[in-house]
Structure formats: C-alpha cells, structure tokens
PDB file of N, CA and C in Angstrom:
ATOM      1  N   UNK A   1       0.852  -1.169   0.000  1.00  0.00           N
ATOM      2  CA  UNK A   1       0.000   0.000   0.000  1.00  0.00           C
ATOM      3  C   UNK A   1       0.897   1.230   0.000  1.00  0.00           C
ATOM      4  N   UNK A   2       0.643   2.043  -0.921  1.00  0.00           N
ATOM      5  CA  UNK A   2       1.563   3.050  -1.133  1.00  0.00           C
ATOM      6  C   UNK A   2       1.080   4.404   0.020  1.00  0.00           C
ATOM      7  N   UNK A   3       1.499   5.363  -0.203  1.00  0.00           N
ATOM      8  CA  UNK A   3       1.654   6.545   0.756  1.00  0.00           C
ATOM      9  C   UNK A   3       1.413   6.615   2.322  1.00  0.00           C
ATOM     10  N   UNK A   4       1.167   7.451   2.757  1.00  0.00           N
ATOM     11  CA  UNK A   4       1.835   7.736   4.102  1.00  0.00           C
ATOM     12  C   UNK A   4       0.525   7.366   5.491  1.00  0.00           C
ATOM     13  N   UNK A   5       1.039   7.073   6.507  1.00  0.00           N
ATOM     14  CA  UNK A   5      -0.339   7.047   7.294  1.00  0.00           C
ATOM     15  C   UNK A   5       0.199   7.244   8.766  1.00  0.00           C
ATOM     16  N   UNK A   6      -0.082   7.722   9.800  1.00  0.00           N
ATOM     17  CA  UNK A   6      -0.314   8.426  10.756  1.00  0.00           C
ATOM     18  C   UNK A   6      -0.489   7.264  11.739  1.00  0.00           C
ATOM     19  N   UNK A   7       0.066   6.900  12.811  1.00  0.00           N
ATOM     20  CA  UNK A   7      -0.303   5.878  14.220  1.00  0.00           C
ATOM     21  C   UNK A   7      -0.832   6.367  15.106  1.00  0.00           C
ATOM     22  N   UNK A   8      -1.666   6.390  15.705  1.00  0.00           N
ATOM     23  CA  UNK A   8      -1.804   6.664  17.533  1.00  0.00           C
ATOM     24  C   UNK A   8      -2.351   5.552  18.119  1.00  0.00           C
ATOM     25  N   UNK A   9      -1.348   5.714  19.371  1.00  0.00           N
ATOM     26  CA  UNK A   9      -1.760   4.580  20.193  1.00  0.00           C
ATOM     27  C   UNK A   9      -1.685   5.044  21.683  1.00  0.00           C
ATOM     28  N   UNK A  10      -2.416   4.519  22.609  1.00  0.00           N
ATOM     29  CA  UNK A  10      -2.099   4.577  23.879  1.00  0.00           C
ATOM     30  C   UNK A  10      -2.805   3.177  24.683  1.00  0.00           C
ATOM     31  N   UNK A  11      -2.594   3.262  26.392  1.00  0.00           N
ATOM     32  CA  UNK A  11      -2.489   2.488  27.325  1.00  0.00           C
ATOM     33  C   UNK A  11      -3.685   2.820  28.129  1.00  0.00           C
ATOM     34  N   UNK A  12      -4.175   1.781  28.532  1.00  0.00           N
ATOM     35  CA  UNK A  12      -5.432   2.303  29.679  1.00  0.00           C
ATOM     36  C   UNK A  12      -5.412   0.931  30.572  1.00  0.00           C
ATOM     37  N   UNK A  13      -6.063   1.378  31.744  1.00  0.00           N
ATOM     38  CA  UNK A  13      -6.178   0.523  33.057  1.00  0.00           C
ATOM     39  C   UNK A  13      -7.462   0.500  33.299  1.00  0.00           C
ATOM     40  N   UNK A  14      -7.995   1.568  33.404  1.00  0.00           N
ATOM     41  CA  UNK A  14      -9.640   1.712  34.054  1.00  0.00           C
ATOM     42  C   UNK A  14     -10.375   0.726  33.546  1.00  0.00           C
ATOM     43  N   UNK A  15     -10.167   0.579  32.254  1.00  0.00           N
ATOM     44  CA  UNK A  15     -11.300  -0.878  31.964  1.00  0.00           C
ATOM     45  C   UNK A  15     -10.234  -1.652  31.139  1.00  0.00           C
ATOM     46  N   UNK A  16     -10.100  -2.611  31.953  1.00  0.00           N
ATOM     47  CA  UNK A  16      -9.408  -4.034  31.451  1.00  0.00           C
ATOM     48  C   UNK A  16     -10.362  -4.761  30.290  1.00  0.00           C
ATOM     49  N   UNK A  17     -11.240  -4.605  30.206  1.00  0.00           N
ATOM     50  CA  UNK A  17     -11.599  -4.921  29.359  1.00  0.00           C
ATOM     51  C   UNK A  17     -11.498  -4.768  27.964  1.00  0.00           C
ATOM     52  N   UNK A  18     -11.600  -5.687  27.063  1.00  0.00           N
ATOM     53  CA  UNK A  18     -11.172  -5.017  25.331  1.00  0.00           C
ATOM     54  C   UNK A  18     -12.639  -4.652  24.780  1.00  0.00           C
ATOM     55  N   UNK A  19     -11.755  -3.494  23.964  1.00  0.00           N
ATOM     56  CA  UNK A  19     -13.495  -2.978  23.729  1.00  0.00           C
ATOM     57  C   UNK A  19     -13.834  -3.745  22.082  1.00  0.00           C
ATOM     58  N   UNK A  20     -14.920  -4.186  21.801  1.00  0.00           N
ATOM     59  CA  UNK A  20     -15.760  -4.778  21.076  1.00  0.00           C
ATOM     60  C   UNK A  20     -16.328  -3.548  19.833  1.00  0.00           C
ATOM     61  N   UNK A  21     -16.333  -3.595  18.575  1.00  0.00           N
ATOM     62  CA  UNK A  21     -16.930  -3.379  17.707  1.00  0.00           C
ATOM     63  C   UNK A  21     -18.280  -3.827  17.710  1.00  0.00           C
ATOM     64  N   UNK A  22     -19.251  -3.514  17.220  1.00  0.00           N
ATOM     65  CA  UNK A  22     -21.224  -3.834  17.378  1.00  0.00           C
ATOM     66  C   UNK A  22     -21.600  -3.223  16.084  1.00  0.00           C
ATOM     67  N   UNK A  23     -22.094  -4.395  15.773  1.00  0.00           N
ATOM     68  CA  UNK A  23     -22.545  -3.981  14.458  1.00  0.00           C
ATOM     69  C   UNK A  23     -23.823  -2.474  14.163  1.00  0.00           C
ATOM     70  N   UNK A  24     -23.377  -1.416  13.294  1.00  0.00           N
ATOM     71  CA  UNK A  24     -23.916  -0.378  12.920  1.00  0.00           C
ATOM     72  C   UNK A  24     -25.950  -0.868  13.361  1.00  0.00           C
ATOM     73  N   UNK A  25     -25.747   0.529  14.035  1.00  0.00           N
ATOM     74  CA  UNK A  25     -27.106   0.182  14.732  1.00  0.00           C
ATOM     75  C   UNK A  25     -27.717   1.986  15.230  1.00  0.00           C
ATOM     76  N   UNK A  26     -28.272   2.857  14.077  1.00  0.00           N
ATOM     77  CA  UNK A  26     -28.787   3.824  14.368  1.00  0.00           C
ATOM     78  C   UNK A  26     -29.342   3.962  15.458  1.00  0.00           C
ATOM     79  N   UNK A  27     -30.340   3.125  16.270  1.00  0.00           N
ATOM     80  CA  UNK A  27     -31.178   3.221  16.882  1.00  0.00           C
ATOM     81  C   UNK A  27     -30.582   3.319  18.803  1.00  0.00           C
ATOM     82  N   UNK A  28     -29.003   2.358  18.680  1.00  0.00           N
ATOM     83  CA  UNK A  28     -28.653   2.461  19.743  1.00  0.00           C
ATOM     84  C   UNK A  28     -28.008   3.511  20.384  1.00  0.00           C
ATOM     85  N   UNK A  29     -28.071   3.931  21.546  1.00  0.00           N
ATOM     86  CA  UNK A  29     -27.837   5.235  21.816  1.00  0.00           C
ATOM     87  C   UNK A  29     -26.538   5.879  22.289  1.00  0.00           C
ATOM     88  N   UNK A  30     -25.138   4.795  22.350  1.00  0.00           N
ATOM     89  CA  UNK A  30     -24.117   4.645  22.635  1.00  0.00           C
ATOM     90  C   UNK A  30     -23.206   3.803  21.970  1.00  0.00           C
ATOM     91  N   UNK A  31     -22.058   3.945  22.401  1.00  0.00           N
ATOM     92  CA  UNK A  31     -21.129   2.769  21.926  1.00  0.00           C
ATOM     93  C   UNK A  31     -21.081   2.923  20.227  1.00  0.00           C
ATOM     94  N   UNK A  32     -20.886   3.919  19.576  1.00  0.00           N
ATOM     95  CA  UNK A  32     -20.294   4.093  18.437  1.00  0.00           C
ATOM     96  C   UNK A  32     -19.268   4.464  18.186  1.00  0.00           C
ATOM     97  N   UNK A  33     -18.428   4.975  19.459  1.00  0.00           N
ATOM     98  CA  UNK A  33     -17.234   5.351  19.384  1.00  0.00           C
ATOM     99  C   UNK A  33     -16.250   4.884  18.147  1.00  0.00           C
ATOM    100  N   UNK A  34     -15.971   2.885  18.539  1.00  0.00           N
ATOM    101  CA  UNK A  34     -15.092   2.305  18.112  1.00  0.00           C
ATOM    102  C   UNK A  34     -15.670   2.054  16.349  1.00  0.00           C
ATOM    103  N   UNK A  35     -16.952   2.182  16.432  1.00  0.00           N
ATOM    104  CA  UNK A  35     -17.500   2.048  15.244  1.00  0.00           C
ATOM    105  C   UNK A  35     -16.998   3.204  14.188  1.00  0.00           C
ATOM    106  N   UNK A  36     -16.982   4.165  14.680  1.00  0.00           N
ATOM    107  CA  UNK A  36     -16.366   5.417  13.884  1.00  0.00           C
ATOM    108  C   UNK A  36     -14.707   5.648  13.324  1.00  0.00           C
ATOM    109  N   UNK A  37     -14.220   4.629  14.871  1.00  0.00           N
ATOM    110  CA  UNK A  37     -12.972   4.539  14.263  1.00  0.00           C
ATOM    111  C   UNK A  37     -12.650   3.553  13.378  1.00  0.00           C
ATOM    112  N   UNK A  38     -13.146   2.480  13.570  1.00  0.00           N
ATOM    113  CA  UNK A  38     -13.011   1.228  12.119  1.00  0.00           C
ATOM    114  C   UNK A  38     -13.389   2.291  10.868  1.00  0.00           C
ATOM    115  N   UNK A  39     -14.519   3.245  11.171  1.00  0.00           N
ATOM    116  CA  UNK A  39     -14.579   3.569   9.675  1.00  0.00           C
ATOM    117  C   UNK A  39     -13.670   4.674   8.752  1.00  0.00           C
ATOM    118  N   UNK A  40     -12.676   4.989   9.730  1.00  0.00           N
ATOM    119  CA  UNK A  40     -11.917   5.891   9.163  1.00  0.00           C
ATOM    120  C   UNK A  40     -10.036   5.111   9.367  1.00  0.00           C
ATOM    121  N   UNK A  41     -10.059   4.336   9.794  1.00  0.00           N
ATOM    122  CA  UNK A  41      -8.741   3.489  10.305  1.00  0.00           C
ATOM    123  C   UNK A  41      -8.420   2.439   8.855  1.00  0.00           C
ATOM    124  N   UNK A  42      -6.970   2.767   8.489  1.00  0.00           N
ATOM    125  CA  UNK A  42      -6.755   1.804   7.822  1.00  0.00           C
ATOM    126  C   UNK A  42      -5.837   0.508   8.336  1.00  0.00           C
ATOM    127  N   UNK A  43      -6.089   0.281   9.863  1.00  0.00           N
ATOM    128  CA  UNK A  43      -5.666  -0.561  10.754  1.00  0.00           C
ATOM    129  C   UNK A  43      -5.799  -0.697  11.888  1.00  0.00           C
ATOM    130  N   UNK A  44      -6.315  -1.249  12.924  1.00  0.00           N
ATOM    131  CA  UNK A  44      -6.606  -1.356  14.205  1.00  0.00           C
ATOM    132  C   UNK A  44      -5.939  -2.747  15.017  1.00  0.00           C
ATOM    133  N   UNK A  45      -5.168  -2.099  16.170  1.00  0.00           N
ATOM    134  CA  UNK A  45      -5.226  -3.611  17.033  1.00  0.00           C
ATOM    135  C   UNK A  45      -5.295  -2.897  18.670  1.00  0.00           C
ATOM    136  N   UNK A  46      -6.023  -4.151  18.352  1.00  0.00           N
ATOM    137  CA  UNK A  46      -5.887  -3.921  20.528  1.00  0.00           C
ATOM    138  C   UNK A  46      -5.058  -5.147  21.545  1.00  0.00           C
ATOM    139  N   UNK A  47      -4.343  -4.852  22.486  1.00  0.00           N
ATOM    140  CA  UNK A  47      -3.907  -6.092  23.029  1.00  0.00           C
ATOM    141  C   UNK A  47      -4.262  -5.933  24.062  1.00  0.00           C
ATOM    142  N   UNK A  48      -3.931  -6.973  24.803  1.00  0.00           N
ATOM    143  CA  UNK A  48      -4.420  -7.038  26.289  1.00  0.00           C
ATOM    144  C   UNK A  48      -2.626  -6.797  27.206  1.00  0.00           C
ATOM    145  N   UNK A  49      -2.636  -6.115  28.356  1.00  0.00           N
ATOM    146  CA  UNK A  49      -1.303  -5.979  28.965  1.00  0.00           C
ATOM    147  C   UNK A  49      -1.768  -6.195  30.037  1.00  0.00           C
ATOM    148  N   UNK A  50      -0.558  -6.343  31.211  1.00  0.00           N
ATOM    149  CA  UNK A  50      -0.765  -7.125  32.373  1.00  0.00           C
ATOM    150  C   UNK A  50      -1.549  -5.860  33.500  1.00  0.00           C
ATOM    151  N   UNK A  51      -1.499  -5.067  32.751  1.00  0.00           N
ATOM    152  CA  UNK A  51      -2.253  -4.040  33.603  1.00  0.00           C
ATOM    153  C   UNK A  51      -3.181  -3.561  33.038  1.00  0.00           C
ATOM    154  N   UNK A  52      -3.689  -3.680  31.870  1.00  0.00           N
ATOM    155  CA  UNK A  52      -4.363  -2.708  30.954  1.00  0.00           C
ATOM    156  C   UNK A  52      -4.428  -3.628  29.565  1.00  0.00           C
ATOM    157  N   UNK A  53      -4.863  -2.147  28.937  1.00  0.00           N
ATOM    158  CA  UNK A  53      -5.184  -2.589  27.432  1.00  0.00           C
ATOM    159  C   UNK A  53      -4.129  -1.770  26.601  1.00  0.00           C
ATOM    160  N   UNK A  54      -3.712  -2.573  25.418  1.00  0.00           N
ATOM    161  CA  UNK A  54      -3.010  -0.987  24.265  1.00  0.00           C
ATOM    162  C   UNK A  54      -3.573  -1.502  22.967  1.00  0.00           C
ATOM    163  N   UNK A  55      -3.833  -0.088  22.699  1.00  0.00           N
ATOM    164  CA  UNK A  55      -4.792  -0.178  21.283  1.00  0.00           C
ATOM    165  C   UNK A  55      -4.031   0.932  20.824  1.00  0.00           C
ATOM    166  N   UNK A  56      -3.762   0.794  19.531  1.00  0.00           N
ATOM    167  CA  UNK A  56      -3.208   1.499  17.879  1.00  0.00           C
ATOM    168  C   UNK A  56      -4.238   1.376  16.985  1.00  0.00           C
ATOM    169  N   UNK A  57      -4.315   2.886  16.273  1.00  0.00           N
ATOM    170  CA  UNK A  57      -4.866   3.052  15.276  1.00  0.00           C
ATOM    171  C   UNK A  57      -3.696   3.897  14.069  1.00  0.00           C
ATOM    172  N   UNK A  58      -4.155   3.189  12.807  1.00  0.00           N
ATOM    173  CA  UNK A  58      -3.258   3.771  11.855  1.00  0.00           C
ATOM    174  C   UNK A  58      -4.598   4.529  10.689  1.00  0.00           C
ATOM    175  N   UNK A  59      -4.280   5.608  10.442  1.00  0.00           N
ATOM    176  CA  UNK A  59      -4.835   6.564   9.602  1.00  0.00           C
ATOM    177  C   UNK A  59      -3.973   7.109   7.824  1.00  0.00           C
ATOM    178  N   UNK A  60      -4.343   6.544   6.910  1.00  0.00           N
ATOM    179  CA  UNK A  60      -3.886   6.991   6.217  1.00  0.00           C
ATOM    180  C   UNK A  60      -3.925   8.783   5.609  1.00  0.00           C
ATOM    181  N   UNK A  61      -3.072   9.155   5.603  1.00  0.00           N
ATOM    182  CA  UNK A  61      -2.790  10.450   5.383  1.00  0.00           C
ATOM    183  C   UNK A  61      -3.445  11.180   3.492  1.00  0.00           C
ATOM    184  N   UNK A  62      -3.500  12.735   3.461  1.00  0.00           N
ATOM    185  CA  UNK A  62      -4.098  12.853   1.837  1.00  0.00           C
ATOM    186  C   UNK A  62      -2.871  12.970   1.310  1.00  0.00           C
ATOM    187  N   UNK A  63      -2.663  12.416   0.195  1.00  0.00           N
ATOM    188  CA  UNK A  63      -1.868  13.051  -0.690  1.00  0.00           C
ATOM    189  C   UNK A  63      -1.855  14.570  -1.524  1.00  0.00           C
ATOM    190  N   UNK A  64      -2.754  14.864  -1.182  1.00  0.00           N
ATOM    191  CA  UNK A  64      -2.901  16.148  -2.042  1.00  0.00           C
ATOM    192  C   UNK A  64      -4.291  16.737  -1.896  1.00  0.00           C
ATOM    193  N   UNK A  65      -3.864  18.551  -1.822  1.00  0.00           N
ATOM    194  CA  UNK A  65      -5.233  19.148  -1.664  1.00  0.00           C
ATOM    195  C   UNK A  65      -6.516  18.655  -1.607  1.00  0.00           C
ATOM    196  N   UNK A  66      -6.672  18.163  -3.409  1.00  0.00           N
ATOM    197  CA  UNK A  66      -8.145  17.473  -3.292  1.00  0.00           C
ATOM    198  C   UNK A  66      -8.106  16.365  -2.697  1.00  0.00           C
ATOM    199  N   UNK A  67      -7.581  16.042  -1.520  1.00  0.00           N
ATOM    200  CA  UNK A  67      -8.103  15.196  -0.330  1.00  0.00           C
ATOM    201  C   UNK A  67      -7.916  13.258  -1.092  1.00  0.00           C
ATOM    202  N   UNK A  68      -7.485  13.450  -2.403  1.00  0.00           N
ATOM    203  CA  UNK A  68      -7.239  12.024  -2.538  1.00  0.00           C
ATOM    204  C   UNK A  68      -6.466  11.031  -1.386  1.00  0.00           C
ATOM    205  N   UNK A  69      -6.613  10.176  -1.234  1.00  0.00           N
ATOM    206  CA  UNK A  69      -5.808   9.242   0.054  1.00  0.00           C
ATOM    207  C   UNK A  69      -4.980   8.680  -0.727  1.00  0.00           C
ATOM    208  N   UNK A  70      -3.731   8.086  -0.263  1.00  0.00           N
ATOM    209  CA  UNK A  70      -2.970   7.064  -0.344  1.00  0.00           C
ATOM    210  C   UNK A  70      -2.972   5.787  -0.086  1.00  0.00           C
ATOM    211  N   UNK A  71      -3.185   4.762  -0.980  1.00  0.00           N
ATOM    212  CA  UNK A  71      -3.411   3.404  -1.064  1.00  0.00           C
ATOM    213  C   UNK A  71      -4.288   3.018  -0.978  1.00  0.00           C
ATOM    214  N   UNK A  72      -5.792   3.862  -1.156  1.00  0.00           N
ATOM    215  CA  UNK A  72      -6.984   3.233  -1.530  1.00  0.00           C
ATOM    216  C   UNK A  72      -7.840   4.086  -2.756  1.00  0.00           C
ATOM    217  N   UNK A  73      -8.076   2.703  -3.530  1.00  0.00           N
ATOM    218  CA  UNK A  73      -8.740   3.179  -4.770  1.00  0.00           C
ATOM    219  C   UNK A  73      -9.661   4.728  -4.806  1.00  0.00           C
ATOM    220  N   UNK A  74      -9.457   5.348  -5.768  1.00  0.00           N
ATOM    221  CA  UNK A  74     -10.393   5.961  -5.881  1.00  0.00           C
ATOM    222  C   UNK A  74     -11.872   6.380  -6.455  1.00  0.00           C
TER     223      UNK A  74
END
C-alpha cells in the first residue's frame, strides 16, 4: 500500500476490558465510538497488557489538496 499514514496509540487501566466493535445500529444510543474509528482506520489492534489494554490506530494520510488518500482506490 503506497503513501503515508499516521499511528496513535495509547495504554489504559480503568477498563481491562477489550473494547468490542457492534454492528452499525442507528437506533442504539451509545457505543459508536469504536464504530467510527473502524470507519476511518486503515488498521486497528488492541492487546491485552498485564495491567491494561493498548490499542493502535493507523490513519492513512491525503496526498494532495483534493483530499485524494494514499493506497486506496479511488
């Protein structure tokens, strides 16, 4: 996949738990967070750590003004 893309990641404790994707659901009144980020992420992982969780997201970057992306069709 050609051009450039952007990481963020961080660490959390408060909820040990891994958070779950839910399938697209207008009606529910929460929990779209992670849903929003699958839809703009051209990569996601989450792991589990002995204290916590670490989750990375990778974002591909534009190549140019008119907002074309790098490495996905247009």
């Amino acid at each position: 996949m050609g051009g450039q893309s952007a990481a963020v990641s961080g660490r959390g404790h408060l909820l040990a738990h891994l958070p779950v994707v839910h399938a697209p659901d207008p009606g529910r009144v929460s929990q779209h967070g992670l849903e929003l980020v699958m839809a703009v992420c051209s990569h996601f992982e989450v792991h589990r750590e002995p204290v916590g969780k670490r989750v990375m997201a990778a974002v591909m970057l534009a190549d140019d003004a008119l907002g074309d992306t790098a490495g996905r069709p247009g």
